[in-house]
Each structure stands twice: as structure tokens, then as C-alpha cells.
Protein backbone atom coordinates (compact mmCIF):
# COMPACT_ATOMS: atom_id res chain seq x y z
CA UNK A 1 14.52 42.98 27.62
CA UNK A 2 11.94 43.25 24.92
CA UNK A 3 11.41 47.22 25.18
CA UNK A 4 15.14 47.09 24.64
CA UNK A 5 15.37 44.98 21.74
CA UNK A 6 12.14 46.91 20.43
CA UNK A 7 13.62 50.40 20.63
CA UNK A 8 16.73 49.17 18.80
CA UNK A 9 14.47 47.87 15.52
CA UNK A 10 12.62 51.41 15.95
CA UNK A 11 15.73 53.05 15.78
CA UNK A 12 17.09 50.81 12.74
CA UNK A 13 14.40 51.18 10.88
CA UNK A 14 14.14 55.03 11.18
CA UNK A 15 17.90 55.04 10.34
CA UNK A 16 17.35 53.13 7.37
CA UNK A 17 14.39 55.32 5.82
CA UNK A 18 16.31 58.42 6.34
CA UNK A 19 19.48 57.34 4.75
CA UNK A 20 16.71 56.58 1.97
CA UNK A 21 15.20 59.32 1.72
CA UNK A 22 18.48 61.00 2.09
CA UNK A 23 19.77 59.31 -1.12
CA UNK A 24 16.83 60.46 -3.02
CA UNK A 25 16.64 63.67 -2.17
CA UNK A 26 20.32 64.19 -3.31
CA UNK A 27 19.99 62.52 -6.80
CA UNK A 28 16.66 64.56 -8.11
CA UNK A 29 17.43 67.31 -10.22
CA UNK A 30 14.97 70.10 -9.44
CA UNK A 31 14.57 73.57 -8.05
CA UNK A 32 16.23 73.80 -4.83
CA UNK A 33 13.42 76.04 -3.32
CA UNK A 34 11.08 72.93 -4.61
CA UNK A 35 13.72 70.12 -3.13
CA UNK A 36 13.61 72.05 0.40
CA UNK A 37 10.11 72.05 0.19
CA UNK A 38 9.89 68.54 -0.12
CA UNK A 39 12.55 67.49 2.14
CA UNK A 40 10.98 69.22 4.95
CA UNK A 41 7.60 67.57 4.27
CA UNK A 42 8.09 64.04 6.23
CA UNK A 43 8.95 66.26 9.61
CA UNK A 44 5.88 68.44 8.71
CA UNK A 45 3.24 64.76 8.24
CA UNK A 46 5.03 63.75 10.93
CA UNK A 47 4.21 66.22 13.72
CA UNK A 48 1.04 66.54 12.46
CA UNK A 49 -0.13 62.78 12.93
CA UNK A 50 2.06 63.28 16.70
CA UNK A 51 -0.32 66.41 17.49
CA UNK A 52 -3.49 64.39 16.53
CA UNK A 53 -2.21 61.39 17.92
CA UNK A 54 -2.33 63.21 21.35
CA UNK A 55 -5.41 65.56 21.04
CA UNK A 56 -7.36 61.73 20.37
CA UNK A 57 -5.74 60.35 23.26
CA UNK A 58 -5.87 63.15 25.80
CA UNK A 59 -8.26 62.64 28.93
């Protein structure tokens, strides 16, 4: 029951930094080749601290 309950928060709380980064992403007023740039960089850190995650904790 706690996994459950756990996964839900996870999930809220990565719904609620999107929509904020989302929202903040639409209102700057820059280049759009700069804006896609930075919009893909979260998925980019992201994978990156997965793949080392994994390569520390592989066996």
C-alpha cells in the first residue's frame, strides 16, 4: 500500500514540475533555436544521471 501511495506523489510531483517548466518555457521571449535547446536540456541531465546511475550500480 505504501509503493502505491509512493508512486502516486512521484507521479504528482513530476506532473507538477513539468507543467512548470512548461509555463516558463512558453512565456520567455528568445530565439526559438535557443528555447528548443533549452527545453530539451532536463531530458538530456536526466538520462545522463539514469546512465550513471546504472554503470555505479551494475555488478
Amino acid at each position: 500500500m505504501l509503493n502505491i501511495k509512493r508512486k502516486y506523489f512521484t507521479w504528482a510531483m513530476l506532473l507538477l514540475v513539468g507543467m512548470g517548466y512548461f509555463s516558463v518555457m512558453s512565456s520567455l521571449d528568445m530565439n526559438y533555436f535557443l528555447k528548443s535547446l533549452i527545453a530539451i536540456m532536463p531530458i538530456q541531465l536526466g538520462s545522463v544521471i539514469y546512465m550513471t546511475y546504472l554503470r555505479w550500480n551494475q555488478s
